[in-house]
C-alpha atoms as a PDB file:
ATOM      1  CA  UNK A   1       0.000   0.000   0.000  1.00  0.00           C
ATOM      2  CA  UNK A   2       1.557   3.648  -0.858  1.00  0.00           C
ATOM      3  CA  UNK A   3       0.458   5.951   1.438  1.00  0.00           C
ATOM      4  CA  UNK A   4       1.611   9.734   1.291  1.00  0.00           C
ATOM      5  CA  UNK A   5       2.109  12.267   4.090  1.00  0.00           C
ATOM      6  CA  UNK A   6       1.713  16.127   3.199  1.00  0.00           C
ATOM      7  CA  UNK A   7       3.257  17.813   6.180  1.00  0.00           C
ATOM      8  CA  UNK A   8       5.666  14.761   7.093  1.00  0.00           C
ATOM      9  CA  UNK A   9       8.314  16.306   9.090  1.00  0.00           C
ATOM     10  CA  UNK A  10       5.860  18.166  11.398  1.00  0.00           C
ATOM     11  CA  UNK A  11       5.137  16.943  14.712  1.00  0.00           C
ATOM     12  CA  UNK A  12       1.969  14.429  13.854  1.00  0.00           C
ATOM     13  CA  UNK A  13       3.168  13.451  10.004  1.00  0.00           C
ATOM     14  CA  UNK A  14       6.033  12.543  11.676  1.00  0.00           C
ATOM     15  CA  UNK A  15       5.109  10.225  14.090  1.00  0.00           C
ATOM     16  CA  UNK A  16       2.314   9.033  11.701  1.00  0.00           C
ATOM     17  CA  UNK A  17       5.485   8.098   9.388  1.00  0.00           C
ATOM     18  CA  UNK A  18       6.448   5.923  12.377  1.00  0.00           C
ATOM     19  CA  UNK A  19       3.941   4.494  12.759  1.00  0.00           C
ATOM     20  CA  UNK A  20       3.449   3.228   9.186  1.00  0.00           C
ATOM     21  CA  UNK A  21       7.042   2.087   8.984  1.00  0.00           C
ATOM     22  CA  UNK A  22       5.607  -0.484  11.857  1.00  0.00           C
ATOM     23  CA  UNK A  23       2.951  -1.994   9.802  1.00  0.00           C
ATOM     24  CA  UNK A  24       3.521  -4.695   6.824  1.00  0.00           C
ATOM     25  CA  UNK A  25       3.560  -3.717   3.563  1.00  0.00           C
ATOM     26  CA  UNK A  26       3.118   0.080   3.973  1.00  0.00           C
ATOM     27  CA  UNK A  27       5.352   2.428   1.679  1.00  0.00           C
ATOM     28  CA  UNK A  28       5.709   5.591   3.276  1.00  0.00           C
ATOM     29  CA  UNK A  29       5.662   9.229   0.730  1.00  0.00           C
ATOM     30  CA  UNK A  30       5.871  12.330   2.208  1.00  0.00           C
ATOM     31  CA  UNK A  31       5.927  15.731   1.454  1.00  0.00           C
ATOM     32  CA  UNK A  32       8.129  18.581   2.042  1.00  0.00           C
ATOM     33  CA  UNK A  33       9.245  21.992   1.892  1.00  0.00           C
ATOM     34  CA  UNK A  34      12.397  23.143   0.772  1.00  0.00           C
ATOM     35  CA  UNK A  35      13.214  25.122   4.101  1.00  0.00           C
ATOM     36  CA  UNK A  36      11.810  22.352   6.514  1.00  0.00           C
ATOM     37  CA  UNK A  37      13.210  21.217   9.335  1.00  0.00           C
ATOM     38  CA  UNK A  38      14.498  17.450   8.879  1.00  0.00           C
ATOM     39  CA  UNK A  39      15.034  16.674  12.397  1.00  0.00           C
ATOM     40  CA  UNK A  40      11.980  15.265  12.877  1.00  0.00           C
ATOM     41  CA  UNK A  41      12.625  12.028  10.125  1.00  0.00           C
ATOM     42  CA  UNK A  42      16.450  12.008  10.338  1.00  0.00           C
ATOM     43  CA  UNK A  43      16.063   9.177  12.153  1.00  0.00           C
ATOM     44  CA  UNK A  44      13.636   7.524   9.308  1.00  0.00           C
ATOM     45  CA  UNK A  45      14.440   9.340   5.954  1.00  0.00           C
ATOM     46  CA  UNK A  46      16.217   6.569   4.508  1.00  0.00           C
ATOM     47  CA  UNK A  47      13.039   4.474   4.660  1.00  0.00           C
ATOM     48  CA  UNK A  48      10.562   7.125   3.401  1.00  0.00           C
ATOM     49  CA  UNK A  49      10.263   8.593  -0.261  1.00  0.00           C
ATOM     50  CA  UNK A  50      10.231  12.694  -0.088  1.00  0.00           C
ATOM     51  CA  UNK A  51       8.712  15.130  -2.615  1.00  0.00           C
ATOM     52  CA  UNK A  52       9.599  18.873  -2.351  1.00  0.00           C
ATOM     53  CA  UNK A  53       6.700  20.408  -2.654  1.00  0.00           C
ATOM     54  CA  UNK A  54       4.286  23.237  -1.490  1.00  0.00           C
ATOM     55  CA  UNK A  55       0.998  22.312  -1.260  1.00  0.00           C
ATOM     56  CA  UNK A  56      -0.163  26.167  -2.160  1.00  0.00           C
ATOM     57  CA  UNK A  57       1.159  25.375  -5.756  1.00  0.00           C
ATOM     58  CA  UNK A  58      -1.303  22.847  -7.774  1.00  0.00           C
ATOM     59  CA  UNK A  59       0.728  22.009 -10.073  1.00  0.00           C
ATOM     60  CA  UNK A  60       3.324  20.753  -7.984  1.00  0.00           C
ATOM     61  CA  UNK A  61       0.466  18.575  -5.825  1.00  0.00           C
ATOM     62  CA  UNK A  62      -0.737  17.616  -8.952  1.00  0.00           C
ATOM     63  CA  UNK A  63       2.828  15.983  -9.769  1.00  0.00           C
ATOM     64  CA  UNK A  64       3.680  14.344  -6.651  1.00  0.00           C
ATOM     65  CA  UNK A  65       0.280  12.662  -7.109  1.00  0.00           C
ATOM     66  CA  UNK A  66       0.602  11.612 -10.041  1.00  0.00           C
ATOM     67  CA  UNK A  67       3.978  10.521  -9.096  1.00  0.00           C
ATOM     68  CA  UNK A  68       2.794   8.361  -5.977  1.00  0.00           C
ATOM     69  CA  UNK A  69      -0.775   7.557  -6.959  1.00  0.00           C
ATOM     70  CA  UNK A  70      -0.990   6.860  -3.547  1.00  0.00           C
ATOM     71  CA  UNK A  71      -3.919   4.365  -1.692  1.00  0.00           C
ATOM     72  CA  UNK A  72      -4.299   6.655   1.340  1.00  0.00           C
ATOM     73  CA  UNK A  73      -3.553  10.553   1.571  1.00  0.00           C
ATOM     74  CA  UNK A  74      -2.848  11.778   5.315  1.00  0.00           C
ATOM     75  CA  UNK A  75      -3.403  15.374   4.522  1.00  0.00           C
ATOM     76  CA  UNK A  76      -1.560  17.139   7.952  1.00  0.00           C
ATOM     77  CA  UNK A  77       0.419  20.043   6.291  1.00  0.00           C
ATOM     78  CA  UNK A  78      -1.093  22.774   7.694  1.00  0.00           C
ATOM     79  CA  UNK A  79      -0.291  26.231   9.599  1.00  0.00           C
ATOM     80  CA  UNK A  80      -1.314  25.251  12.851  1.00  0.00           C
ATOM     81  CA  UNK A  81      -0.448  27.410  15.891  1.00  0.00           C
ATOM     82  CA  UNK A  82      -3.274  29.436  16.903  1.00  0.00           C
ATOM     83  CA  UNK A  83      -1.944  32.512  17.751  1.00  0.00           C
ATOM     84  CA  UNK A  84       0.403  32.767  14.594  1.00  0.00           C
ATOM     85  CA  UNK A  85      -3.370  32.582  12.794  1.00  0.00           C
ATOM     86  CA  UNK A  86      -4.330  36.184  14.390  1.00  0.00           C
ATOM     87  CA  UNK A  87      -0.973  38.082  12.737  1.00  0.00           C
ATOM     88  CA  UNK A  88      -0.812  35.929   9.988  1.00  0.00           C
ATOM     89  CA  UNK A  89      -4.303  35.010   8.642  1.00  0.00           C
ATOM     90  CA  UNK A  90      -3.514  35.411   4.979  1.00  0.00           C
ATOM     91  CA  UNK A  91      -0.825  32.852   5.177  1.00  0.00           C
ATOM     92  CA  UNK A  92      -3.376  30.276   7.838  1.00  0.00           C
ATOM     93  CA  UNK A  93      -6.345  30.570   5.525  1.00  0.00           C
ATOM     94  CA  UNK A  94      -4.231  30.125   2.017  1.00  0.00           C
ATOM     95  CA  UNK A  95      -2.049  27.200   3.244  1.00  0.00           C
ATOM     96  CA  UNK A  96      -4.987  25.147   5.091  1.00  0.00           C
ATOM     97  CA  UNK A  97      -7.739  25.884   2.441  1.00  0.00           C
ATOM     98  CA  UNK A  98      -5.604  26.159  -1.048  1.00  0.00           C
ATOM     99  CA  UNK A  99      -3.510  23.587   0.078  1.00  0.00           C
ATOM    100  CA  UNK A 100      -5.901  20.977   1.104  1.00  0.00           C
ATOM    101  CA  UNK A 101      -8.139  22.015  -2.423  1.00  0.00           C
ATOM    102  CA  UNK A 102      -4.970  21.679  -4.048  1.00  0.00           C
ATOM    103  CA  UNK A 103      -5.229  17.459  -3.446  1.00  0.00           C
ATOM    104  CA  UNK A 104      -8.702  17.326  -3.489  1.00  0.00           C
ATOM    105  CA  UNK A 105      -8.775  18.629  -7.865  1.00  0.00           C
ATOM    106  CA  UNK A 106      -5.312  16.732  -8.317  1.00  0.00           C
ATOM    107  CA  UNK A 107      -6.746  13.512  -7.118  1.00  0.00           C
ATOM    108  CA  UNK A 108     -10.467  14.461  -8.994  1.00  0.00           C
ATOM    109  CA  UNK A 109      -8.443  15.150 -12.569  1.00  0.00           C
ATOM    110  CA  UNK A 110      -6.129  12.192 -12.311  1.00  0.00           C
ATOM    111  CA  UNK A 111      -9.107  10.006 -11.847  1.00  0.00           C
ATOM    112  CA  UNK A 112      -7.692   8.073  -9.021  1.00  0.00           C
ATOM    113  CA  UNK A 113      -9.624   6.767  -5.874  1.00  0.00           C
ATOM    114  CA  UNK A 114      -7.339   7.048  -2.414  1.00  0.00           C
ATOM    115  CA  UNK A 115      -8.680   7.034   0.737  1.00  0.00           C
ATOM    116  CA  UNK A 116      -8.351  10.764   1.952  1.00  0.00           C
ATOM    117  CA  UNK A 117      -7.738  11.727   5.788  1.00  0.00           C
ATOM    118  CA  UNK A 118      -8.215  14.893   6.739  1.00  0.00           C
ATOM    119  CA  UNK A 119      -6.933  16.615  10.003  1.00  0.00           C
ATOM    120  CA  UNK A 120      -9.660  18.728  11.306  1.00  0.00           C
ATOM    121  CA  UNK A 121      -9.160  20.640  14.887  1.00  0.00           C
ATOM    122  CA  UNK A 122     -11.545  20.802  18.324  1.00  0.00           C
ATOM    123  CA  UNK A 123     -10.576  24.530  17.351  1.00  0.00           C
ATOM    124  CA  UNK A 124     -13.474  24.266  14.879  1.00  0.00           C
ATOM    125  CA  UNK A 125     -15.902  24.240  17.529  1.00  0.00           C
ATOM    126  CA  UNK A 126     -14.820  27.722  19.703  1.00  0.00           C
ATOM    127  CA  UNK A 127     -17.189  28.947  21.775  1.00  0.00           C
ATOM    128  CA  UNK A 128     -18.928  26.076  23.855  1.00  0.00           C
ATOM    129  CA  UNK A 129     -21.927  26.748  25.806  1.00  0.00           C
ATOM    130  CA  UNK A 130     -22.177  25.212  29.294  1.00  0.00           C
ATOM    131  CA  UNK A 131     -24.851  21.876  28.194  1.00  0.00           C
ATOM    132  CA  UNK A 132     -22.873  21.166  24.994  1.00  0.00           C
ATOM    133  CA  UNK A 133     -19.987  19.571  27.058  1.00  0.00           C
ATOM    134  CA  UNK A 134     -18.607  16.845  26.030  1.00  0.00           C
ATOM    135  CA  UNK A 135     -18.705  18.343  22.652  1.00  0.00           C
ATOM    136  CA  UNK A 136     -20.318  15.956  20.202  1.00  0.00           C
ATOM    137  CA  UNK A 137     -19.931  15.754  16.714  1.00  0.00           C
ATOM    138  CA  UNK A 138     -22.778  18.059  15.361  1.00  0.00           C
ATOM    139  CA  UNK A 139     -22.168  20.642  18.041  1.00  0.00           C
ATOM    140  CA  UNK A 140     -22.729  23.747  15.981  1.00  0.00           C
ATOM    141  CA  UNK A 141     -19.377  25.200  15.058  1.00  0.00           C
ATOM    142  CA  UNK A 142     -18.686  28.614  16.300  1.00  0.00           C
ATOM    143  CA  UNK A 143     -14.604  29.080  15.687  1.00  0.00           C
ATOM    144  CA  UNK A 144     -12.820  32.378  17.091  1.00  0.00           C
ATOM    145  CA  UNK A 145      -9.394  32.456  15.474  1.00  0.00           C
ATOM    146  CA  UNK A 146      -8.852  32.420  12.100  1.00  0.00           C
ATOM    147  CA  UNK A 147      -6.917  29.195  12.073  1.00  0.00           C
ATOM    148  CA  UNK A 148     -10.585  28.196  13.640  1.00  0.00           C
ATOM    149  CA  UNK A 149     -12.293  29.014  10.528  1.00  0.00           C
ATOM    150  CA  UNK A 150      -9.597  27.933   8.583  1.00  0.00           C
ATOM    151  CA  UNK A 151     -10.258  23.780   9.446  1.00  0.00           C
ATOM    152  CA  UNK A 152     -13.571  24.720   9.957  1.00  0.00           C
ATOM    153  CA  UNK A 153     -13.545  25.452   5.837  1.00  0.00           C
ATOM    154  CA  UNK A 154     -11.017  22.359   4.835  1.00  0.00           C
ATOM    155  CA  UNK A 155     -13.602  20.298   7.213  1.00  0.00           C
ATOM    156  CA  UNK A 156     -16.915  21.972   4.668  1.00  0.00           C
ATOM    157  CA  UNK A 157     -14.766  21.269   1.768  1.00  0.00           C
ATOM    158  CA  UNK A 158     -14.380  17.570   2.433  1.00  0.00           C
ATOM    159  CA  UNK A 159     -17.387  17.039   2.759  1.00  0.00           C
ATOM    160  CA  UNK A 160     -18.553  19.041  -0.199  1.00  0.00           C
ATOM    161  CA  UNK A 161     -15.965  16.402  -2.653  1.00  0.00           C
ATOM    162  CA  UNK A 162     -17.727  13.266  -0.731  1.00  0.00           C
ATOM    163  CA  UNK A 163     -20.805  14.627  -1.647  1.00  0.00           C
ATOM    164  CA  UNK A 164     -20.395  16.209  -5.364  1.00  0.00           C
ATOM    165  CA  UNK A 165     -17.121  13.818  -6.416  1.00  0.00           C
ATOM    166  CA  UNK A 166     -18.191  10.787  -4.436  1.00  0.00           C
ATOM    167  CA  UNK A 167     -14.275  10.570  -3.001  1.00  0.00           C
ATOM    168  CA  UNK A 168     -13.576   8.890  -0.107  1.00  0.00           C
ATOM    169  CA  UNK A 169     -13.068  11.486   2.352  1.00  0.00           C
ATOM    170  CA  UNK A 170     -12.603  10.954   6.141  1.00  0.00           C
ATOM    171  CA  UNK A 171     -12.949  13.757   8.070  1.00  0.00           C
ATOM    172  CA  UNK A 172     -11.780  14.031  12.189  1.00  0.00           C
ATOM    173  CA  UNK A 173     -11.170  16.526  14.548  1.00  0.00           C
ATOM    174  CA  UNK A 174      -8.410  15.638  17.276  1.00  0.00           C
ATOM    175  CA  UNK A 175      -8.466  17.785  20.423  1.00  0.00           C
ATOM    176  CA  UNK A 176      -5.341  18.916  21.946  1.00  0.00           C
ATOM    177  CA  UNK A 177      -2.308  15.935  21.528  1.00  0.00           C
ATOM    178  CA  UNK A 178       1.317  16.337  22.355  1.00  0.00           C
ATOM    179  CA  UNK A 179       4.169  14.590  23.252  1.00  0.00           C
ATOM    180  CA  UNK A 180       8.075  14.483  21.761  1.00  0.00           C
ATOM    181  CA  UNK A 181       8.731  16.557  19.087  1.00  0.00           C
ATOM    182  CA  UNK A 182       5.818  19.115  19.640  1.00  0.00           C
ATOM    183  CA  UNK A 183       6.940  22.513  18.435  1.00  0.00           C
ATOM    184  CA  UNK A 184       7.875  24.717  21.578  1.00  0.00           C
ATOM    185  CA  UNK A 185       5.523  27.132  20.855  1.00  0.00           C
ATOM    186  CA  UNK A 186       2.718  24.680  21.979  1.00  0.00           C
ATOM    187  CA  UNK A 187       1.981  25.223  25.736  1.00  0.00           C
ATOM    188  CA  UNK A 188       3.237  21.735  27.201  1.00  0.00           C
ATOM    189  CA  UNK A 189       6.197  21.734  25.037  1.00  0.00           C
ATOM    190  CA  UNK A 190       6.820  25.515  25.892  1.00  0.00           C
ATOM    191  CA  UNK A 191       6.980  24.479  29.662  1.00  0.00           C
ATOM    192  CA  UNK A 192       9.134  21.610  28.971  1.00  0.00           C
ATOM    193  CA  UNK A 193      11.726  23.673  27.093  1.00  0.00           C
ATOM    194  CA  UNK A 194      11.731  25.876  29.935  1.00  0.00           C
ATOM    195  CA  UNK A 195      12.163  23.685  32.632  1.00  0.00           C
ATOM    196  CA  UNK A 196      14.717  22.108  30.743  1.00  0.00           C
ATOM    197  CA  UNK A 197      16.420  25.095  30.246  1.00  0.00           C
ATOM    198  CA  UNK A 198      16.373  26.246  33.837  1.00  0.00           C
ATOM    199  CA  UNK A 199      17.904  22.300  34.529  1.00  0.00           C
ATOM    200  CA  UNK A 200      20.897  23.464  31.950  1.00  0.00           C
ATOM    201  CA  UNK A 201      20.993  26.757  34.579  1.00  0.00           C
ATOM    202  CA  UNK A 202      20.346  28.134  30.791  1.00  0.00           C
ATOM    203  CA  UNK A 203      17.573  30.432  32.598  1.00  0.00           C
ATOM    204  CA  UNK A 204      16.761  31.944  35.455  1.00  0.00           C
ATOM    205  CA  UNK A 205      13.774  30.076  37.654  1.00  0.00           C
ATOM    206  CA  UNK A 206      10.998  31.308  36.218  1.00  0.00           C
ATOM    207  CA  UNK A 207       8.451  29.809  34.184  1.00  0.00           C
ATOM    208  CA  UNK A 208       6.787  32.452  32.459  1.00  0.00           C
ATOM    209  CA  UNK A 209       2.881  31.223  31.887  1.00  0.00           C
ATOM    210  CA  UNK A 210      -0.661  32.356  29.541  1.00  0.00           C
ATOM    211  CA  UNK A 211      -3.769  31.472  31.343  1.00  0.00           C
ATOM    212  CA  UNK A 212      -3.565  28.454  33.372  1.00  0.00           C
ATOM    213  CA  UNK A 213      -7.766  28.267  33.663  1.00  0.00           C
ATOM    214  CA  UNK A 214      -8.284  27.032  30.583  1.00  0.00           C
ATOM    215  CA  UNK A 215      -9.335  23.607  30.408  1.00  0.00           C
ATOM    216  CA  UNK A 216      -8.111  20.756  27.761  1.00  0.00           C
ATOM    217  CA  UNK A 217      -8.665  17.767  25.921  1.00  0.00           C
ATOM    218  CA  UNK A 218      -5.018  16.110  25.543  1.00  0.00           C
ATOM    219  CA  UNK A 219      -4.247  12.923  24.225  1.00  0.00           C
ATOM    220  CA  UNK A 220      -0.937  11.207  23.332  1.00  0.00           C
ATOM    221  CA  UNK A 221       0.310  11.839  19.450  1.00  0.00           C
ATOM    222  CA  UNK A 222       1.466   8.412  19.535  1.00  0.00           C
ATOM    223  CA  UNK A 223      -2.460   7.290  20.334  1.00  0.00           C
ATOM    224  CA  UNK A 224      -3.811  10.430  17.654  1.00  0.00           C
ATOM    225  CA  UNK A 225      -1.625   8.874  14.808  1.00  0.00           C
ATOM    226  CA  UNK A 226      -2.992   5.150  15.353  1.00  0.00           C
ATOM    227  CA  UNK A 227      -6.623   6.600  15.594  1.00  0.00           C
ATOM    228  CA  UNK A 228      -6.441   8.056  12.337  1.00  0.00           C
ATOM    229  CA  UNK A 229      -4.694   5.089  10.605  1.00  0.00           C
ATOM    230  CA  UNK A 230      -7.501   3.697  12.471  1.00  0.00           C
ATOM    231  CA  UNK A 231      -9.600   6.109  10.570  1.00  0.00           C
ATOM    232  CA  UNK A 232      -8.983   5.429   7.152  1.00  0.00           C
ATOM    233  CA  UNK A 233      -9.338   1.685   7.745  1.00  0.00           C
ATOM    234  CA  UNK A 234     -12.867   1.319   9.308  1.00  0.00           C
ATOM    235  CA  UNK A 235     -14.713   5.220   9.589  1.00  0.00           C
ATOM    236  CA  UNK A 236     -17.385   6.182   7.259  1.00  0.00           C
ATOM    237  CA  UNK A 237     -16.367   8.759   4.239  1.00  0.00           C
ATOM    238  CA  UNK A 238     -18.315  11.690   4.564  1.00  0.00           C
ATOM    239  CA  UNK A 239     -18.334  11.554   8.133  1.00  0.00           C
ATOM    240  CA  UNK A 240     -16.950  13.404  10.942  1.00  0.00           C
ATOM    241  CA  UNK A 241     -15.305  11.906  14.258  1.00  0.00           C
ATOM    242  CA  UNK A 242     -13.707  13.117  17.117  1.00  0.00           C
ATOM    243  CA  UNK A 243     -10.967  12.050  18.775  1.00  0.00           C
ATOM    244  CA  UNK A 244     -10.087  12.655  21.974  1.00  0.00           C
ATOM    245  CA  UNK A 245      -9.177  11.311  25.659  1.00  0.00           C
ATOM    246  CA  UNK A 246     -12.642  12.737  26.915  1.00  0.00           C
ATOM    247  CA  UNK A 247     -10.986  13.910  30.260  1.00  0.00           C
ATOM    248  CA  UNK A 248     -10.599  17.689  31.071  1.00  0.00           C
ATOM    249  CA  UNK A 249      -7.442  19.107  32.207  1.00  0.00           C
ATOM    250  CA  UNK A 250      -6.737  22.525  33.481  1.00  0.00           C
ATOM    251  CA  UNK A 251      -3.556  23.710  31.931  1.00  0.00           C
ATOM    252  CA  UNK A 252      -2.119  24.268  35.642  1.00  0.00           C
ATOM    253  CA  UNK A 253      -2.301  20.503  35.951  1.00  0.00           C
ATOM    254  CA  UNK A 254      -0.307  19.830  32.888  1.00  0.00           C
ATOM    255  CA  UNK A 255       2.609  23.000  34.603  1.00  0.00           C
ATOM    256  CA  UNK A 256       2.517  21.505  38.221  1.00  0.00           C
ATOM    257  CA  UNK A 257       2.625  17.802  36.280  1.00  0.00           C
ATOM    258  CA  UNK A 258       5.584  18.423  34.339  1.00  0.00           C
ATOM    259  CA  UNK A 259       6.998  20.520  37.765  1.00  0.00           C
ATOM    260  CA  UNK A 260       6.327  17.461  39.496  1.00  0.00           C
ATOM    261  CA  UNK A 261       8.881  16.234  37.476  1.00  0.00           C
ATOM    262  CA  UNK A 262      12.288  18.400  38.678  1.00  0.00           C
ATOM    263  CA  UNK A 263      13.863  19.554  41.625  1.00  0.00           C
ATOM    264  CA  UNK A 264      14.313  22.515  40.771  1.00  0.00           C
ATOM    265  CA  UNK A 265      12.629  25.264  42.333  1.00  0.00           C
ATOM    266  CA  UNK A 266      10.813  27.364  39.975  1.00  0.00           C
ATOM    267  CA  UNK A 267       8.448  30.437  40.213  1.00  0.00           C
ATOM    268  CA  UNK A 268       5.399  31.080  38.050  1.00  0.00           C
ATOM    269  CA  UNK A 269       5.111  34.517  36.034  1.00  0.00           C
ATOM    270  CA  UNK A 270       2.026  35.166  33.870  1.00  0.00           C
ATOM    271  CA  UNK A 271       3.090  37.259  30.733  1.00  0.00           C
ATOM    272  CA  UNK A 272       0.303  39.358  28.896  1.00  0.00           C
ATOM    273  CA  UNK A 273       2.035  38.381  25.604  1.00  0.00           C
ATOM    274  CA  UNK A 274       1.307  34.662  26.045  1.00  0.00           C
ATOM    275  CA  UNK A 275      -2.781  35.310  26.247  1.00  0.00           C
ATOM    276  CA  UNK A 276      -4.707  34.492  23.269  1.00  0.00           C
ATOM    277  CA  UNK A 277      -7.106  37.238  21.809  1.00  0.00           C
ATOM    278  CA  UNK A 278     -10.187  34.252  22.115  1.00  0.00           C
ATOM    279  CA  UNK A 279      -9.487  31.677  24.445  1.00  0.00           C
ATOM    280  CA  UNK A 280     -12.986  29.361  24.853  1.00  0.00           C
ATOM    281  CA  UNK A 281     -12.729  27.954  28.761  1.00  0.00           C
ATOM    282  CA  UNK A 282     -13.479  24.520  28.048  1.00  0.00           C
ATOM    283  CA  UNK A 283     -12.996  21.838  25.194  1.00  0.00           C
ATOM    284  CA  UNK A 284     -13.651  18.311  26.197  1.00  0.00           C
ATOM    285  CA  UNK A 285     -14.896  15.932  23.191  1.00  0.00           C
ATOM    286  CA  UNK A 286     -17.069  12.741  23.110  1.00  0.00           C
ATOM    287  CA  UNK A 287     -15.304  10.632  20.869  1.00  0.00           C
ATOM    288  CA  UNK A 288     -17.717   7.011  21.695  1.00  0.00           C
ATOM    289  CA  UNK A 289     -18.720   7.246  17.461  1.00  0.00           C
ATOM    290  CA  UNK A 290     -15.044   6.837  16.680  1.00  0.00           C
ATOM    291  CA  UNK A 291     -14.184   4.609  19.722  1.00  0.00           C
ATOM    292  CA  UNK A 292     -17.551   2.560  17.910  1.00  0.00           C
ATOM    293  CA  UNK A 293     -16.399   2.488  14.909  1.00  0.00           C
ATOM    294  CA  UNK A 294     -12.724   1.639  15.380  1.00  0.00           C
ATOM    295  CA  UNK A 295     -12.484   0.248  18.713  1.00  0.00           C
ATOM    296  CA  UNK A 296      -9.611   2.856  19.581  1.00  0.00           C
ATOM    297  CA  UNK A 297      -8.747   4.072  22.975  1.00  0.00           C
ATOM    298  CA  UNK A 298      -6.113   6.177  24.362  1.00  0.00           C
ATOM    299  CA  UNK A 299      -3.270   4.164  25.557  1.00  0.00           C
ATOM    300  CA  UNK A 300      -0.089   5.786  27.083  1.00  0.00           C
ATOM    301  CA  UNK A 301      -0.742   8.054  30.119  1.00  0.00           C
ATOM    302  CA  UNK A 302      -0.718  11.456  30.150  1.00  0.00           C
ATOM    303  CA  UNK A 303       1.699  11.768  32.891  1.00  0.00           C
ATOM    304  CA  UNK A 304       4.641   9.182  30.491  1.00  0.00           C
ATOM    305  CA  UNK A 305       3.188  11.602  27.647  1.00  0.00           C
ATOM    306  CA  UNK A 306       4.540  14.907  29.666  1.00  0.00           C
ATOM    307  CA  UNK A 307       7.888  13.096  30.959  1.00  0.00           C
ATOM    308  CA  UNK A 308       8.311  12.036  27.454  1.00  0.00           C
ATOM    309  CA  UNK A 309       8.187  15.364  26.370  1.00  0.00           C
ATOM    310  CA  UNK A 310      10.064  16.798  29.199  1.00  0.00           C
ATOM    311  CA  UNK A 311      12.905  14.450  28.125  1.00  0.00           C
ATOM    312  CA  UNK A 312      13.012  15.053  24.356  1.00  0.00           C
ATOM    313  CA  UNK A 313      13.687  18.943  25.325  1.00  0.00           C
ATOM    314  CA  UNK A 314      16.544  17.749  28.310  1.00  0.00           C
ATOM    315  CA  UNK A 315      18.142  15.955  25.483  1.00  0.00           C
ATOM    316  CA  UNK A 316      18.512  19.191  23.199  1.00  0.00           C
ATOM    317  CA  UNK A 317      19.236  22.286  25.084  1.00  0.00           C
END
């Protein structure tokens, strides 16, 4: 089975590459850019196939699919930190929406039939009113960040080829995951970079913090990648599924967690800069249609998931 990656050496494409690499008879493609980081696969790039590429051109999607004619498309490239969204909407909404329409008319003109995952976001729902938690699947959408709207719109547009195109078109929105490799701009990876730093005596003992209040959905990466391989073998096309761990977590947990973790003594700063301009309370999901369909369930702990993390960053600064 050929199976290509847009967005490989990112956090999730590259685990997902991983993953695959595991499973019999799987030949891994992925997609790059020419400035991307390579850290990520170093450890795997001699057993993967790579296509420079950006995904805003069509005609270079179009090639590279033509190229791999690939059985399964894991479409993850994507600009994905929310903040960067509010100073940099033009670049969120043309990468995530031209880039995932980009596939959808390359695989529609060559005429081929791959399964197609796409990577939707719990961001997609926003603003959650008290009675809709856990958030189910047709909780009305109400995004407040333009990287919000902008999965909200590849999510629409998915559905909108299954319907007109008839392609097979698997749509799921993950709630928060981390874990090694997450970018340090990502709040449990930005805590374990600076713990780790203040370990290196690289900083002084401060941690400097957004707003702790706000209460997420996390999952292990290492579980999010096998759900949607899970995905693309048994889910509906057409249809929408969360996944998610289903269990709330204040964002002070995952700090005094991952403090837990050193003996260092370490004061907590807030810093203005590190607020988002919308930042919705709560976002817990109901994934029991996915964990139906598939009969996935988060396995590794969120406490090995934060010392995992903690120990990727004391092995690089």
């Amino acid at each position: 089975m050929r199976v290509l990656i847009t967005g490989i050496t990112g956090f999730v494409g590259s685990h997902l590459a991983e993953y695959l690499l595991k499973l019999d008879n799987v030949e891994v493609h992925g997609i790059i850019r020419w400035r991307s980081r390579m850290e990520n696969i170093e450890h795997i790039k001699d057993k993967i196939k790579l296509y420079t590429c950006d995904i805003r051109d069509s005609t270079s999607v179009t090639k590279v699919i033509n190229e791999v004619k690939p059985d399964k498309i894991f479409h993850l490239a994507a600009q994905s930190f929310v903040p960067t969204s509010y100073t940099a909407p033009y670049e969120t909404l043309t990468t995530n929406i031209i880039g995932e329409l980009n596939i959808f008319e390359a695989v529609r003109h060559l005429k081929i039939d791959p399964v197609i995952h796409i990577a939707g976001s719990s961001e997609e729902y926003g603003i959650i009113n008290p009675d809709e938690v856990p958030i189910k699947e047709e909780n009305t959408l109400r995004p407040v960040s333009p990287y919000g709207v902008s999965k909200v719109t590849q999510d629409l547009l998915g559905y909108q080829y299954f319907v007109s195109y008839k392609m097979k078109i698997i749509r799921t929105r993950a709630f928060n995951h981390t874990g090694p490799r997450r970018g340090e701009v990502f709040v449990c990876s930005n805590f374990a970079k600076q713990i780790a730093e203040i370990e290196k005596g690289k900083r002084q003992p401060i941690i400097y913090v957004g707003n702790l209040d706000a209460a997420r959905d996390f999952t292990d990466v290492r579980d999010i990648v096998r759900a949607y391989w899970l995905a693309t073998e048994y889910c509906d096309p057409g249809e929408v599924y969360n996944i998610c761990s289903g269990k709330p977590r204040k964002i002070r947990e995952v700090l005094e967690t991952l403090l837990s973790f050193t003996d260092k003594k370490i004061e907590i700063k807030q810093d203005p800069q590190r607020l988002r301009v919308a930042d919705p309370p709560l976002l817990i999901g109901d994934s029991s249609k996915f964990r139906k369909k598939t009969g996935w369930k988060p396995e590794i702990p969120f406490e090995k998931t934060l010392k995992d993390l903690l120990d990727y960053w004391r092995e690089r600064v």
